[in-house]
C-alpha atoms as a PDB file:
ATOM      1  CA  UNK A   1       4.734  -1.905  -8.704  1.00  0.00           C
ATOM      2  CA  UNK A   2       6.559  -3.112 -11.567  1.00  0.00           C
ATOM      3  CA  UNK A   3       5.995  -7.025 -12.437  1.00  0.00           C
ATOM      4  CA  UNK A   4       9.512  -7.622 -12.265  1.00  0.00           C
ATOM      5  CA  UNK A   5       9.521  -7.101  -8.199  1.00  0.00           C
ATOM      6  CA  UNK A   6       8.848  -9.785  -5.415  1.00  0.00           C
ATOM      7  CA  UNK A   7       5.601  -8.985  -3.921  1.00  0.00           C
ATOM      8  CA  UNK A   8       4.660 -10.918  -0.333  1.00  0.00           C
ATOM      9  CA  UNK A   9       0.693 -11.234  -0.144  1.00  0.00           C
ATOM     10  CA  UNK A  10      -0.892 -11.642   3.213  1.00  0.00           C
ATOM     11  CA  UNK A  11      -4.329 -13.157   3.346  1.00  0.00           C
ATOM     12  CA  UNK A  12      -7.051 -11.567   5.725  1.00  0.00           C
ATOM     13  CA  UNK A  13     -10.802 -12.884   6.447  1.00  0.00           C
ATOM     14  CA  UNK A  14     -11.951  -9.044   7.717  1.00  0.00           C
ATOM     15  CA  UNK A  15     -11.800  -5.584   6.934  1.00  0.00           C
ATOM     16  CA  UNK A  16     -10.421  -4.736  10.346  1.00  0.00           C
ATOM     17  CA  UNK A  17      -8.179  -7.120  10.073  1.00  0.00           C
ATOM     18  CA  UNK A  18      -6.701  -5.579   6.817  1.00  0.00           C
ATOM     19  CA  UNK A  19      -6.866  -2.003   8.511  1.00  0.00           C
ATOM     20  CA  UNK A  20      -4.720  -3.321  11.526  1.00  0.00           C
ATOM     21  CA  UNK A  21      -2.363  -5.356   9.421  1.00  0.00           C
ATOM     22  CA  UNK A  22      -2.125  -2.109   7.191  1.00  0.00           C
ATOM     23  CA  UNK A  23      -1.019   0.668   9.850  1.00  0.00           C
ATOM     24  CA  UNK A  24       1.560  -2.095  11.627  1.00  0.00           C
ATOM     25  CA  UNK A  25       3.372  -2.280   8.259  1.00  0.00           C
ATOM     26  CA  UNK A  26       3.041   1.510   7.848  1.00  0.00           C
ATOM     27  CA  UNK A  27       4.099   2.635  11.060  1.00  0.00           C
ATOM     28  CA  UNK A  28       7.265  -0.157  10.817  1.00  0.00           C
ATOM     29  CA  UNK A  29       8.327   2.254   7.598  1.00  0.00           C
ATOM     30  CA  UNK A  30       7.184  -0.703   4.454  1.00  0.00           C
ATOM     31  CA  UNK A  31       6.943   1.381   1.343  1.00  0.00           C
ATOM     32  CA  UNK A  32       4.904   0.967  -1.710  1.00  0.00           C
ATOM     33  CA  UNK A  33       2.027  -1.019  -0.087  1.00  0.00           C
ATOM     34  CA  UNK A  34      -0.846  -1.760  -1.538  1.00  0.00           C
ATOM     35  CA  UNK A  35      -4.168  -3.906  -0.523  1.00  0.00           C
ATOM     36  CA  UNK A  36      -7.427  -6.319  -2.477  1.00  0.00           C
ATOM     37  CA  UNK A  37     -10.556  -5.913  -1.197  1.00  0.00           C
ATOM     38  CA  UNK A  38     -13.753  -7.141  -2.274  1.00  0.00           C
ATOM     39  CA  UNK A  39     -15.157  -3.618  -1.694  1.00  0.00           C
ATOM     40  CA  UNK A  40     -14.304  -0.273  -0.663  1.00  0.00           C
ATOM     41  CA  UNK A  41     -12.726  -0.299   3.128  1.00  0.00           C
ATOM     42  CA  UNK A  42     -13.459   2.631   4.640  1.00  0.00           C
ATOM     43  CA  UNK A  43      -9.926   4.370   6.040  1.00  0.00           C
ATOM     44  CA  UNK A  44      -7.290   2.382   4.168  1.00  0.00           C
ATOM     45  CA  UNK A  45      -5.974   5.193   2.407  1.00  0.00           C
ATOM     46  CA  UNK A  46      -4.683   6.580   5.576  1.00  0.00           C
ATOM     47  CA  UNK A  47      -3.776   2.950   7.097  1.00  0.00           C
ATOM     48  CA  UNK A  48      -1.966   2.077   3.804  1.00  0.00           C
ATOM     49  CA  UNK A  49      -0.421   5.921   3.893  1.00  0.00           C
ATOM     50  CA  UNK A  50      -1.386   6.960   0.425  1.00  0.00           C
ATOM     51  CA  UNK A  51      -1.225  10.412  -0.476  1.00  0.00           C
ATOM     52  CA  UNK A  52      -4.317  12.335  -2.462  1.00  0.00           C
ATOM     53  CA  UNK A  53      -4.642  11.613  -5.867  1.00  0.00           C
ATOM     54  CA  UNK A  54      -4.024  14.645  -8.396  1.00  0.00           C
ATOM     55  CA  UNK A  55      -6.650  13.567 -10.871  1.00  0.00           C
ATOM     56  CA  UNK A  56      -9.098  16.231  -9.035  1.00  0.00           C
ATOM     57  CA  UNK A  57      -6.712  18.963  -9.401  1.00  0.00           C
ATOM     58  CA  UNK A  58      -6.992  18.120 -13.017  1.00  0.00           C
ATOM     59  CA  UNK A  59     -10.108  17.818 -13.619  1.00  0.00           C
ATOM     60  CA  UNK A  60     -11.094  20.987 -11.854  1.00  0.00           C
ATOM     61  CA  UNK A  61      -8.723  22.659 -13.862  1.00  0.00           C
ATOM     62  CA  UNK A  62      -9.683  21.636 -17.559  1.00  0.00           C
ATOM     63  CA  UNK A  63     -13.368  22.796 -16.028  1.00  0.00           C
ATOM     64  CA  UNK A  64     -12.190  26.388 -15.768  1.00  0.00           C
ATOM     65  CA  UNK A  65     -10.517  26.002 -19.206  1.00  0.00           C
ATOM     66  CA  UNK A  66     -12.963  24.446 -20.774  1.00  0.00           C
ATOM     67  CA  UNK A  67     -15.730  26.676 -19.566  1.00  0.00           C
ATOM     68  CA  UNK A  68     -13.315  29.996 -20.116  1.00  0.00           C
ATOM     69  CA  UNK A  69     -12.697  28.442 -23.979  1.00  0.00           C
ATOM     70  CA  UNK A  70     -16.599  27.906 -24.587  1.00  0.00           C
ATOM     71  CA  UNK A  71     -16.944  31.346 -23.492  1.00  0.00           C
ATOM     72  CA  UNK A  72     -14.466  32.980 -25.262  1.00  0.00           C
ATOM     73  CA  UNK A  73     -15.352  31.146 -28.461  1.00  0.00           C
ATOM     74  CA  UNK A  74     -18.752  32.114 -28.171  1.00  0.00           C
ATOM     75  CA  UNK A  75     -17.553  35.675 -27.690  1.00  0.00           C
ATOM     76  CA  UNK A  76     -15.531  35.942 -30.380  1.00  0.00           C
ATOM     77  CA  UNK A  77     -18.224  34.367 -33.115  1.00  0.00           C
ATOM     78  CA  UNK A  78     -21.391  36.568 -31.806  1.00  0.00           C
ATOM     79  CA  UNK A  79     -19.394  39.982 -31.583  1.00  0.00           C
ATOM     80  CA  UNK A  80     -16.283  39.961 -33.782  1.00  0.00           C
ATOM     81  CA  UNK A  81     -16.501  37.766 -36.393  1.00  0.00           C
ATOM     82  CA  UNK A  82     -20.265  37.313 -36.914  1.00  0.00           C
ATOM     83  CA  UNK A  83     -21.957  40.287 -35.470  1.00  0.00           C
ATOM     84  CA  UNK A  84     -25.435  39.887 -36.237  1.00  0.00           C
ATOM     85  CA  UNK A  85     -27.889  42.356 -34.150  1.00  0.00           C
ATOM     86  CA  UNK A  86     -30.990  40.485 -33.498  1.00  0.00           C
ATOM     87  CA  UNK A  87     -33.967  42.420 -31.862  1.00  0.00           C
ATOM     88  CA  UNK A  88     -32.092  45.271 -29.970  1.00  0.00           C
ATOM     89  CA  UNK A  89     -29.729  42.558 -28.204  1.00  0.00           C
ATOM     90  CA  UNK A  90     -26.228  43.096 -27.584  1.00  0.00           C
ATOM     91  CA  UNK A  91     -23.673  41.026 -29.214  1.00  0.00           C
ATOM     92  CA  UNK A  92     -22.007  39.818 -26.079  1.00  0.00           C
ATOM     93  CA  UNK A  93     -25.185  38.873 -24.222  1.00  0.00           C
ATOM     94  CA  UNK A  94     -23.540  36.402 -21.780  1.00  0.00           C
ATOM     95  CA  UNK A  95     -26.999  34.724 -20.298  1.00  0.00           C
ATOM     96  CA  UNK A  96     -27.293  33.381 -23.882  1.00  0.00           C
ATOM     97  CA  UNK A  97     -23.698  31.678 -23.429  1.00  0.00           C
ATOM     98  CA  UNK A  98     -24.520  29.763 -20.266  1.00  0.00           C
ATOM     99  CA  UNK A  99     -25.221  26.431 -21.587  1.00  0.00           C
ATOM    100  CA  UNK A 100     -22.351  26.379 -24.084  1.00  0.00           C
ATOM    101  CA  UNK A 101     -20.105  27.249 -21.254  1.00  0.00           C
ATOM    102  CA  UNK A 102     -21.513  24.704 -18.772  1.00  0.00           C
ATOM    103  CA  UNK A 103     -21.232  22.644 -21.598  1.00  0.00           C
ATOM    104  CA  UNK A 104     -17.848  22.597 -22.645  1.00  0.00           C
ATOM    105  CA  UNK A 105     -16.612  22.498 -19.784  1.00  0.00           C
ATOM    106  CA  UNK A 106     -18.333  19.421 -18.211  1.00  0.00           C
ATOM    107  CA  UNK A 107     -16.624  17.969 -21.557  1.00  0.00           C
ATOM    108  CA  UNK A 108     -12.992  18.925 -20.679  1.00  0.00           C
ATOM    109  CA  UNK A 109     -13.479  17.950 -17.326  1.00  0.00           C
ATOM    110  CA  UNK A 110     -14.733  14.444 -18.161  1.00  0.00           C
ATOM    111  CA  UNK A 111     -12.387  13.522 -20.676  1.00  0.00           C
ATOM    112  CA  UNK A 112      -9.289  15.214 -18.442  1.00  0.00           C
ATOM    113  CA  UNK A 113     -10.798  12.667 -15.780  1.00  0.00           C
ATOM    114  CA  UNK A 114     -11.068   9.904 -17.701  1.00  0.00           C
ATOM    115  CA  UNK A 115      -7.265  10.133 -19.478  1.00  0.00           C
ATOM    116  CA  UNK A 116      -5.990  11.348 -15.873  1.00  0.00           C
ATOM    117  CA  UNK A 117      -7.473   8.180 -14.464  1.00  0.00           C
ATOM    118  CA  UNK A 118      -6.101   5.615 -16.797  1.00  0.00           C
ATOM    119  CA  UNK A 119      -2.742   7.236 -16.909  1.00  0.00           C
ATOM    120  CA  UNK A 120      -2.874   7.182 -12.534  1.00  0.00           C
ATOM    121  CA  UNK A 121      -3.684   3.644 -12.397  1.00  0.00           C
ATOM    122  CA  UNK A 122      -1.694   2.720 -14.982  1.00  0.00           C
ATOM    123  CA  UNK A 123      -3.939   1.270 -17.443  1.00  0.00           C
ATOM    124  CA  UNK A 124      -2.387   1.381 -20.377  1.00  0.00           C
ATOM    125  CA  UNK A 125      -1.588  -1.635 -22.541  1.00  0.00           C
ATOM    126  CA  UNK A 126       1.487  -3.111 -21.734  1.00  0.00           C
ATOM    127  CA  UNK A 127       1.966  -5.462 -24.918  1.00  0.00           C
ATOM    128  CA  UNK A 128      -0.592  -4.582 -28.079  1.00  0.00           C
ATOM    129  CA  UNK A 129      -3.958  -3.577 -27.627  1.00  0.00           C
ATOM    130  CA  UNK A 130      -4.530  -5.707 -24.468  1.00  0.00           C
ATOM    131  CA  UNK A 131      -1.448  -7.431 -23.833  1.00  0.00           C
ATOM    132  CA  UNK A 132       0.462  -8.506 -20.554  1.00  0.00           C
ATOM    133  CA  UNK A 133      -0.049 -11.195 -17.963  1.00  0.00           C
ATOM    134  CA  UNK A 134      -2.471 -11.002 -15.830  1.00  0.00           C
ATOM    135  CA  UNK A 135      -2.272 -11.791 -12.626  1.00  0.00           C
ATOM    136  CA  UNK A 136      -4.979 -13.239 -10.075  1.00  0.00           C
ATOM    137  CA  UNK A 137      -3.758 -13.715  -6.768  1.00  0.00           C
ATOM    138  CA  UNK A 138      -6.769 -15.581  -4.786  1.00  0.00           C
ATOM    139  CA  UNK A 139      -9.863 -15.647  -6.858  1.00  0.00           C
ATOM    140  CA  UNK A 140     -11.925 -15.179  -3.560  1.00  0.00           C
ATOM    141  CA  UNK A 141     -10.515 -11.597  -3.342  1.00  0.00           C
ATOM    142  CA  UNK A 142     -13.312 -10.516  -5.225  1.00  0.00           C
ATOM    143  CA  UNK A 143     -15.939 -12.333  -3.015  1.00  0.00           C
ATOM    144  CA  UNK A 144     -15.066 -12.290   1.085  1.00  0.00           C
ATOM    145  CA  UNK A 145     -11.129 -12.189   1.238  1.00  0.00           C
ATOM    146  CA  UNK A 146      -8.720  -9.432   1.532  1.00  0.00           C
ATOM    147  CA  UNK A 147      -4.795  -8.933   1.034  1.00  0.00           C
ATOM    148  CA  UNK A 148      -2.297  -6.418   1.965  1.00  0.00           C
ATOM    149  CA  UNK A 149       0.638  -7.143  -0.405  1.00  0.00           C
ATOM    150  CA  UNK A 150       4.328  -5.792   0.292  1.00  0.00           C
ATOM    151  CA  UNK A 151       7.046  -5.507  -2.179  1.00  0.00           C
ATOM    152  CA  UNK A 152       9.922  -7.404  -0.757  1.00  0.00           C
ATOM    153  CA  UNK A 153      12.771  -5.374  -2.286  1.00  0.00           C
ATOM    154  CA  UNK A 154      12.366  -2.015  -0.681  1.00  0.00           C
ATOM    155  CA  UNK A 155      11.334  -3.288   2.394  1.00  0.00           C
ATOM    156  CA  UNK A 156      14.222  -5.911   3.888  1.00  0.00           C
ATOM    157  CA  UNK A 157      13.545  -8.647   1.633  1.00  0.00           C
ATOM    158  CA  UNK A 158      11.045 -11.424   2.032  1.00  0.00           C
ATOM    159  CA  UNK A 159      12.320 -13.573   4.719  1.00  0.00           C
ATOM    160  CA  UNK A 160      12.002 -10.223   6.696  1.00  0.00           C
ATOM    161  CA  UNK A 161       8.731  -9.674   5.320  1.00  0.00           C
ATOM    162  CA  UNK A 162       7.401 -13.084   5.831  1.00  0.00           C
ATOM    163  CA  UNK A 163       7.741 -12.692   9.837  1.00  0.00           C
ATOM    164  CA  UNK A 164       6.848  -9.543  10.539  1.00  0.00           C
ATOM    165  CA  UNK A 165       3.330 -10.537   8.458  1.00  0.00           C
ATOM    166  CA  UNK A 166       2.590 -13.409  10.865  1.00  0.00           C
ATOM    167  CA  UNK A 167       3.709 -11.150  14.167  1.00  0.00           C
ATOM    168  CA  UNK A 168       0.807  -9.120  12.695  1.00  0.00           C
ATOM    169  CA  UNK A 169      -1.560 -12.315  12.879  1.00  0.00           C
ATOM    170  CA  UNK A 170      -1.613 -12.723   8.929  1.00  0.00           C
ATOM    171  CA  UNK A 171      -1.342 -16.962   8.492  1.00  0.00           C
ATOM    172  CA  UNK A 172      -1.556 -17.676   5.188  1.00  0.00           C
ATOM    173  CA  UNK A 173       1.347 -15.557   3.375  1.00  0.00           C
ATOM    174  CA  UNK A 174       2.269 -16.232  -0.375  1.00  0.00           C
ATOM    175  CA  UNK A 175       5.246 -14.603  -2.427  1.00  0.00           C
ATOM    176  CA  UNK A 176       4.397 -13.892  -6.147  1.00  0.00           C
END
C-alpha cells in the first residue's frame, strides 16, 4: 500500500474475530487488504484472499542452480583443467563432489531467499539508509489486539468503508 493512500483500520479483541471480519470484506469484493496481529492467525491468508508467495519458487530454483554450478565447477577443475590422477581414481568421481554441491547450493538458495524476501515485503529503504516514517497504528497490536485495515480508495471510499466495518461488529474504526 503506498503511504500516500487512505487506509481505514478496524480494531478487533480476537483472532476469530479478525478471521470473520476478514472473509465479510473479502467476499463484499475490498481489494488490497491487509491485517496486524500479535502472532501468526492460523487461515488468514485465505480469509484476507492472498495469493502464494513466489519467494519459494525462487528459492527452489537458485537450489538447482546453485547445486548444478558447484557441480559443474568442480567438474571442470578435477578433469579438464587440473587433472591430477590420485590413487587409480577417476577424475570425475562425483561422490567426492557431494558436499560442494550440497553446499553451494544451500548458499544460492539462502541468499535468493533472503533478497526475494526483502524485495516481497518491500523492505527496502525508502529515504537513506533507514529513512521514512514509520508508522504505529495501536501499540497494543503487538501484545493482545488485532486490525484488519482497508484502503479506502479502491474500495468506495471511507464513509463506505466506515459502515460496512461496524455492520461487521468492528467498534473502534480509525482512518490513517
Amino acid at each position: 500500500m503506498a503511504r500516500e493512500d487512505k487506509i481505514l483500520v478496524g480494531y478487533l479483541e480476537t483472532p476469530e474475530g479478525l478471521l470473520e471480519a476478514a472473509e465479510k470484506c473479502r467476499d463484499r469484493g475490498f481489494k488490497r487488504l491487509d491485517a496486524l496481529m500479535p502472532f501468526p492467525v492460523h487461515g488468514f491468508e485465505e480469509a484476507l484472499g492472498l495469493k502464494k508467495s513466489w519467494v519459494p519458487a525462487a528459492a527452489k530454483t537458485m537450489l538447482v542452480t546453485g547445486a548444478f554450478l558447484g557441480f559443474t565447477f568442480e567438474l571442470w577443475t578435477s578433469a579438464i583443467d587440473w587433472p591430477l590422477n590420485i590413487g587409480g581414481k577417476p577424475l570425475n568421481s562425483w561422490p567426492a563432489f557431494i558436499p560442494i554441491v550440497f553446499e553451494s547450493g544451500v548458499l544460492l538458495a539462502g541468499l535468493t531467499t533472503i533478497l526475494s524476501l526483502l524485495i516481497a515485503a518491500r523492505l527496502f529503504p525508502a529515504k537513506g539508509l533507514f529513512g521514512g516514517k514509520k508508522l504505529i497504528y495501536d501499540e497494543r497490536l503487538t501484545n493482545d489486539r488485532f486490525a484488519i485495515l482497508v484502503p479506502a480508495e479502491p474500495n468506495g471510499g471511507p464513509e463506505k468503508i466506515a459502515q460496512f466495518l461496524k455492520e461487521c461488529g468492528i467498534d473502534e474504526i480509525e482512518e490513517v
